[in-house]
Protein backbone atom coordinates (compact mmCIF):
# COMPACT_ATOMS: atom_id res chain seq x y z
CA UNK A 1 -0.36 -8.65 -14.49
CA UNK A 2 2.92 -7.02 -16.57
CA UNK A 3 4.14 -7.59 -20.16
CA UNK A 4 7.83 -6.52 -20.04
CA UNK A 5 9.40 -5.49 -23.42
CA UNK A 6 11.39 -8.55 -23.09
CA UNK A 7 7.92 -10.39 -23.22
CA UNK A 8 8.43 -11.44 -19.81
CA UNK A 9 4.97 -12.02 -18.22
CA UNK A 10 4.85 -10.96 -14.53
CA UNK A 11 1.81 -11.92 -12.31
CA UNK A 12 0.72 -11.59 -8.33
CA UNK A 13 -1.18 -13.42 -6.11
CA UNK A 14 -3.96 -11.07 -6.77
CA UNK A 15 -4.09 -12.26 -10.21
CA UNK A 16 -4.36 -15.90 -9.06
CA UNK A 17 -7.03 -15.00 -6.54
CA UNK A 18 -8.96 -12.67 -9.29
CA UNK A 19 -8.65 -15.37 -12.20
CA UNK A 20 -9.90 -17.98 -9.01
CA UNK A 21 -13.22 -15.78 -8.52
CA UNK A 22 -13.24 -15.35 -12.74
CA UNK A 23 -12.05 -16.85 -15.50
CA UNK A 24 -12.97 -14.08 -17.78
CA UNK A 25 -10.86 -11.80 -16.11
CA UNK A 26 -7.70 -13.10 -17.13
CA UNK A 27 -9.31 -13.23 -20.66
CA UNK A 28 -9.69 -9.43 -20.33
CA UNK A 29 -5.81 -8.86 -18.62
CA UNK A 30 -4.36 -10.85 -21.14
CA UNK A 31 -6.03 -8.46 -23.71
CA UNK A 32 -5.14 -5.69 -21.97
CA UNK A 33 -1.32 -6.54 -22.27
CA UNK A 34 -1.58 -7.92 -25.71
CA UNK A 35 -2.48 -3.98 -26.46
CA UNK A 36 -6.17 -4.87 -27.57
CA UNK A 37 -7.81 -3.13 -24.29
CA UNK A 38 -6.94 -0.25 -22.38
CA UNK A 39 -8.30 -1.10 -18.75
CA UNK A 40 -10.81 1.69 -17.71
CA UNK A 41 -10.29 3.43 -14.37
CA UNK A 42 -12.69 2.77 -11.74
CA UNK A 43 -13.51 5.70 -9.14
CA UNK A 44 -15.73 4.37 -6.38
CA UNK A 45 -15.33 6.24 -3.18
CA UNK A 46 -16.57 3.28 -1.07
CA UNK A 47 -13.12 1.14 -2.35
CA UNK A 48 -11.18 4.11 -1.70
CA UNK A 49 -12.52 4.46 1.78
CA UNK A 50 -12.15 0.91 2.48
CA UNK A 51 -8.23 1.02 0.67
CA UNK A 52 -7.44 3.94 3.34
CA UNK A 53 -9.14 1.52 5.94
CA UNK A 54 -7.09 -1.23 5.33
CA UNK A 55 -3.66 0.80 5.29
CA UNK A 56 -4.60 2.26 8.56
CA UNK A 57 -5.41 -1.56 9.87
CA UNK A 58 -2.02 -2.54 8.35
CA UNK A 59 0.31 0.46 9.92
CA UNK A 60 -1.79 -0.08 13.30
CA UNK A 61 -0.47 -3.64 13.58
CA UNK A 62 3.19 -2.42 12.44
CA UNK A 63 3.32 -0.12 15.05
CA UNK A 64 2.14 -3.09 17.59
CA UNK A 65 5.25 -4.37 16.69
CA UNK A 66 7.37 -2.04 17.57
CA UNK A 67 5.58 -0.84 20.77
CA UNK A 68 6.08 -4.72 22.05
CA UNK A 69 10.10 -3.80 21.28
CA UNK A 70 10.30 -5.77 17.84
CA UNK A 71 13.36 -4.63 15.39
CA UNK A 72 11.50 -4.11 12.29
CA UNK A 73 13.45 -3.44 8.81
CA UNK A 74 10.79 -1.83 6.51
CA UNK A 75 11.50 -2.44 2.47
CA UNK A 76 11.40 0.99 0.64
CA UNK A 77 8.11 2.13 -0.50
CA UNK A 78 9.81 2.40 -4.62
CA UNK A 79 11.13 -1.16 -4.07
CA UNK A 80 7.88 -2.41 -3.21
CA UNK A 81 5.98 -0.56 -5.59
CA UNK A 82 8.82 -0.86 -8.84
CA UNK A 83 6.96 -2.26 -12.13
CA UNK A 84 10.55 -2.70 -13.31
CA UNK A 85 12.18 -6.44 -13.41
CA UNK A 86 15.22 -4.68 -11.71
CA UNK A 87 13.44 -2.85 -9.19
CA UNK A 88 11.62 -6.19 -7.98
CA UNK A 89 14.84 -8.09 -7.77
CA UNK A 90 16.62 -5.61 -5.91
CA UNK A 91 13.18 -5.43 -3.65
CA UNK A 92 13.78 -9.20 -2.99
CA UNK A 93 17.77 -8.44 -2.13
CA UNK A 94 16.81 -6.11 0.53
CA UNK A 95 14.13 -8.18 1.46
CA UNK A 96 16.65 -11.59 1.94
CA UNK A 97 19.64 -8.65 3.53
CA UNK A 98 16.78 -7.98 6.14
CA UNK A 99 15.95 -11.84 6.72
CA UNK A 100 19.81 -13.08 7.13
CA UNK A 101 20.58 -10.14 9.44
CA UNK A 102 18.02 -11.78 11.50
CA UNK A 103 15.09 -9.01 12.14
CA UNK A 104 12.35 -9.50 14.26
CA UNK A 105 9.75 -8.35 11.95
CA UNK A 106 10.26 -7.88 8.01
CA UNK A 107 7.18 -4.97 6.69
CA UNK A 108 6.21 -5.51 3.13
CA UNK A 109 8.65 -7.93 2.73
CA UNK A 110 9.02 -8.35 -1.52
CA UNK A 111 9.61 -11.58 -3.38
CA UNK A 112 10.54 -11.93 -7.46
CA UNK A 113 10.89 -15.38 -8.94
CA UNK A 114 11.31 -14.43 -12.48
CA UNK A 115 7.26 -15.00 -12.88
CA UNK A 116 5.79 -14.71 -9.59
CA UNK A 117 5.75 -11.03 -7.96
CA UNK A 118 4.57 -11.06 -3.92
CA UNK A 119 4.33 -8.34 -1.36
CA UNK A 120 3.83 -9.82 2.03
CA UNK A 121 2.65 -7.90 5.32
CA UNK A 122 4.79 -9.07 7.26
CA UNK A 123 7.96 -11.70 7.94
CA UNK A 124 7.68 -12.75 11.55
CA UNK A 125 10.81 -14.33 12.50
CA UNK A 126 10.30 -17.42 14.43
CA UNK A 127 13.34 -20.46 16.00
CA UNK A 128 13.23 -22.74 13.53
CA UNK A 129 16.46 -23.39 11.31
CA UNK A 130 16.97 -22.53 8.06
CA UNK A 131 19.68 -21.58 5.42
CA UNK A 132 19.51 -18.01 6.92
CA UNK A 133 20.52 -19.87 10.07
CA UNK A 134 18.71 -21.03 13.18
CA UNK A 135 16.14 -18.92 12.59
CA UNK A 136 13.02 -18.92 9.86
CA UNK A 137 10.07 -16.22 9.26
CA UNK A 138 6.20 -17.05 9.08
CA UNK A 139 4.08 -14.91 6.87
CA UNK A 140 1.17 -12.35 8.79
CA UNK A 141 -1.28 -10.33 6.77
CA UNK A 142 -3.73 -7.88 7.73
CA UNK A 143 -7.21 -7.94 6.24
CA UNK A 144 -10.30 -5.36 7.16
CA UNK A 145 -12.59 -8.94 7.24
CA UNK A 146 -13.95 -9.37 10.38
CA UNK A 147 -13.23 -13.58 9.38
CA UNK A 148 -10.84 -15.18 7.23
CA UNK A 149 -11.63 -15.68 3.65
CA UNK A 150 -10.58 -18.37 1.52
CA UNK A 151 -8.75 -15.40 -1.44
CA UNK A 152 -6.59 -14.26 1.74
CA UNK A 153 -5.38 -17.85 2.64
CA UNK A 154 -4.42 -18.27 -1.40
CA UNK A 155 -2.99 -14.95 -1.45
CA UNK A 156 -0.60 -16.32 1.67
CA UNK A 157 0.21 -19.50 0.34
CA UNK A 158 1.85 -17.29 -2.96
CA UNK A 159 4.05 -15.55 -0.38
CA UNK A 160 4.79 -18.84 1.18
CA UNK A 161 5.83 -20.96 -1.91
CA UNK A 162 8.42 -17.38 -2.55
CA UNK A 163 9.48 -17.04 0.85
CA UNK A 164 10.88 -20.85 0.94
CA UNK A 165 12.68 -20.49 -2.08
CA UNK A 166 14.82 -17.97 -0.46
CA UNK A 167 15.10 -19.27 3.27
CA UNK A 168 14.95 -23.14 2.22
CA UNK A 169 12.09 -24.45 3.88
CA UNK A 170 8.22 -23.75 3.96
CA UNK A 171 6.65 -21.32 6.69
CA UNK A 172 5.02 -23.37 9.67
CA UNK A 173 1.88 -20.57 9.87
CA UNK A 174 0.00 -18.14 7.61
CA UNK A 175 -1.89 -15.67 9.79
CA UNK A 176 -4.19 -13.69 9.19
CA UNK A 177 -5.48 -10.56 11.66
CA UNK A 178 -8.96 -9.60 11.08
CA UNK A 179 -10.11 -6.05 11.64
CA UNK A 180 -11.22 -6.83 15.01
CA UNK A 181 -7.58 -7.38 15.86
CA UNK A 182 -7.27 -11.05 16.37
CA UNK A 183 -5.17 -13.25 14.37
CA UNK A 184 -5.72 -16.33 13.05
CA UNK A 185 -3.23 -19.25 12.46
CA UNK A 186 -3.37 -21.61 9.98
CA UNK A 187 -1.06 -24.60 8.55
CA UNK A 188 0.21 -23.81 5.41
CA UNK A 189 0.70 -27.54 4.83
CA UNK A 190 -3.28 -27.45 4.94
CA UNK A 191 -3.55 -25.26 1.92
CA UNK A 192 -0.38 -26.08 0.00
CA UNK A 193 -1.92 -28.85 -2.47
CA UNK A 194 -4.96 -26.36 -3.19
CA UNK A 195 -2.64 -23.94 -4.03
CA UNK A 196 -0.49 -26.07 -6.56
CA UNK A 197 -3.47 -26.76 -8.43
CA UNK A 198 -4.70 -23.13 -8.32
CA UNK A 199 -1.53 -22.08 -9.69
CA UNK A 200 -1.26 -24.65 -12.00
CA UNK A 201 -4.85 -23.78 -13.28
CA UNK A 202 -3.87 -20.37 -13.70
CA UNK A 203 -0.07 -21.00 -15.58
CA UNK A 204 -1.70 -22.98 -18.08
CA UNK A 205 -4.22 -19.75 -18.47
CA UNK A 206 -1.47 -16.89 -18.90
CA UNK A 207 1.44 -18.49 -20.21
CA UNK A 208 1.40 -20.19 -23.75
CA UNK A 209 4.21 -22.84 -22.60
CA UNK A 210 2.04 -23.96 -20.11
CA UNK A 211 -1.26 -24.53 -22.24
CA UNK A 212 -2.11 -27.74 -23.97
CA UNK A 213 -3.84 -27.20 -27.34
CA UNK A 214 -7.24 -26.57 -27.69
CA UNK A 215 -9.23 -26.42 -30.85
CA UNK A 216 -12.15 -24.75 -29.40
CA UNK A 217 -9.86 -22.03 -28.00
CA UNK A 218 -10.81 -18.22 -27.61
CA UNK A 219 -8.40 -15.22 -28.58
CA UNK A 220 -4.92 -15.45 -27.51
CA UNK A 221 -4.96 -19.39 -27.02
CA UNK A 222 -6.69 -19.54 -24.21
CA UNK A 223 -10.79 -20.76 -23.55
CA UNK A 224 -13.61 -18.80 -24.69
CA UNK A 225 -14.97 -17.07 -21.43
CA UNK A 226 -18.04 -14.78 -20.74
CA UNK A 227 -18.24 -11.94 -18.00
CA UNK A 228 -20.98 -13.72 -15.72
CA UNK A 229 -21.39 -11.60 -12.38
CA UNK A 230 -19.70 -12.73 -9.57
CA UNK A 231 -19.11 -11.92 -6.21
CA UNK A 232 -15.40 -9.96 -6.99
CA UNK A 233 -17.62 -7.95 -9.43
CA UNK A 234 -17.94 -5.45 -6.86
CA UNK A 235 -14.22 -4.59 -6.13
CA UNK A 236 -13.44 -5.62 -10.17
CA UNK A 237 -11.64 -2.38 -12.36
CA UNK A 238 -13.19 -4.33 -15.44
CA UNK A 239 -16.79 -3.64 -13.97
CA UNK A 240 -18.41 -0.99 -16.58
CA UNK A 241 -16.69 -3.23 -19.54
CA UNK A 242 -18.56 -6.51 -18.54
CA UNK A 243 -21.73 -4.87 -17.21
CA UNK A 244 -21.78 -3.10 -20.69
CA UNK A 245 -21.43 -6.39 -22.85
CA UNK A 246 -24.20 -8.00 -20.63
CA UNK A 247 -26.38 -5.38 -21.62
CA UNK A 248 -25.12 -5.54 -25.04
CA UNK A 249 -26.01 -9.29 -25.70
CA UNK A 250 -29.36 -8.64 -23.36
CA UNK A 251 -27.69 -11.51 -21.07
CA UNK A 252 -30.32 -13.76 -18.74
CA UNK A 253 -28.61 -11.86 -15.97
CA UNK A 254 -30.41 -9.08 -16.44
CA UNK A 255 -33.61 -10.73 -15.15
CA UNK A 256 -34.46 -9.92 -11.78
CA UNK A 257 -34.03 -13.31 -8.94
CA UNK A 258 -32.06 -14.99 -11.81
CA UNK A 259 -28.86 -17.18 -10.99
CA UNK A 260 -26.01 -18.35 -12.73
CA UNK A 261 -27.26 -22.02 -12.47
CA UNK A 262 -30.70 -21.28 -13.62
CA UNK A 263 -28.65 -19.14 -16.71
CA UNK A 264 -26.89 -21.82 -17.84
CA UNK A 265 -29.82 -24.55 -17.53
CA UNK A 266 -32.00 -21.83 -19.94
C-alpha cells in the first residue's frame, strides 16, 4: 500500500489477500501511510530462503517456456518494481505493446488502474478474440505450495479483473503451478463474485469515499481492530508490533491451547 503526494492511494493484490487473512493489518498500513507508524523491518532467514526459493521456481518455469520455443517479451525489472504513478503506467504500456504485438508468453506482465497495482507471472496467450485481435492471454502464477491456496486464487482474480480492462474480455483460466511442477487450472468465472465482494470489503476499508459512516469507528474512519494471531502472522512485517501489544494488554492469547473462539467467548 502507497500514499502518493497527490494523496493518491495505491494498493496490490497482496494487500487484499493480507487485509483477507487480517483486518488489523490494514488498520496498521493505513497508519503507516498516514505518517503515525514507521513499519519495522523484519529479518527472518527462513522467508528469505523461501523468497530465493520461489524466484528460482518462477525463472525455472520461464525458462520452460522458452526451451518449448515460446517468444517471451519480459517487462523491465524498474518498470515492474517503480513506486512512481508514472513508472507503473508506463509498466502497463509496455505490458499492452507486448500483448498487441501478439507474444507467446508475457513475464511479469504489469497492470495500473489508477488504484489497483498487479504484477502477474505470466500472460499466456491463448485463440480466443479480443480487442488486441484474435488472440487473448490467460494469467499463470508460480507458487512454492505443493497445493493451491485460496490467497493465490484471490491474488489471480486481481490480475484478471486488470488484464480485461486492457484486452476487453475476462481470462478463461487462472493457473497456478505448484512447486512440484504441475499446474492447476481453474475458472475464473468460479471465483469472480468472491472476489467482487473481497474487493469491495476491502475499498470500503482503505478509501474514505468508499466507507459508510460509522459512529463506533476506530482512527482514520475505519473499525476498531485488534492484532489477534493468525495464520499470515508468520510471513507478517508487522509481527514484533502486534506480538508486543499482546503482551502489553496480557491478551488471552498468551495462554497456552487457547483459541480465538474460546478468546472471544471469555
Amino acid at each position: 500500500m502507497q500514499k502518493h503526494a497527490d494523496g493518491t492511494i495505491v494498493v496490490s493484490a497482496t494487500d487484499l489477500v493480507g487485509f483477507i487473512a487480517c483486518d488489523h493489518l490494514a488498520t496498521l498500513e493505513l497508519e503507516r501511510i498516514a505518517g503515525l507508524r514507521t513499519k519495522p523491518v523484519r529479518l527472518d532467514p527462513e522467508l528469505e530462503l523461501l523468497q530465493e526459493r520461489g524466484d528460482r521456481h518462477e525463472r525455472d518455469h520461464l525458462e520452460r517456456y522458452r526451451l518449448a520455443g515460446y517468444s517471451v517479451v519480459e517487462i523491465p525489472e524498474d518498470l515492474r518494481k517503480t513506486s512512481t504513478i508514472e513508472g507503473l503506467r508506463a509498466g502497463e504500456a509496455t505490458t499492452l505493446e507486448a500483448m498487441r504485438t501478439g507474444a507467446d508468453v508475457v513475464f511479469q506482465a504489469t497492470f495500473f488502474d489508477g488504484r489497483w497495482r498487479g504484477h502477474a507471472d505470466f500472460l499466456v496467450r491463448v485463440e480466443r478474440p479480443s480487442d488486441l485481435g484474435t488472440w487473448s492471454y490467460d494469467l499463470v502464477d508460480t507458487k512454492l505450495a505443493r497445493h493451491v491456496k485460496a490467497s493465490a486464487l484471490l491474488q489471480l482474480c486481481v490480475y484478471a479483473e486488470l488484464l480485461t480492462r486492457i484486452q476487453g474480455v475476462p481470462p478463461e483460466l487462472l493457473t497456478v503451478v505448484t512447486g512440484d511442477g504441475v499446474a492447476h487450472d481453474h475458472r475464473y468465472a468460479d471465483f469472480a463474485a468472491f472476489h467482487r465482494l473481497a474487493k469491495a470489503r476491502f475499498e470500503a476499508r482503505i478509501f474514505p469515499s468508499a466507507r459508510p459512516l460509522d459512529p463506533g469507528a476506530g482512527p482514520g474512519g475505519g473499525p476498531a481492530t485488534y492484532p489477534d494471531p493468525v495464520d499470515h502472522c508468520r510471513v507478517c512485517g508487522w509481527w514484533e508490533v502486534c506480538v508486543a501489544r499482546r503482551e502489553a494488554d496480557d491478551h488471552l492469547s498468551l495462554v497456552a491451547g487457547m483459541t480465538r473462539a474460546v478468546t472471544e467467548r471469555l
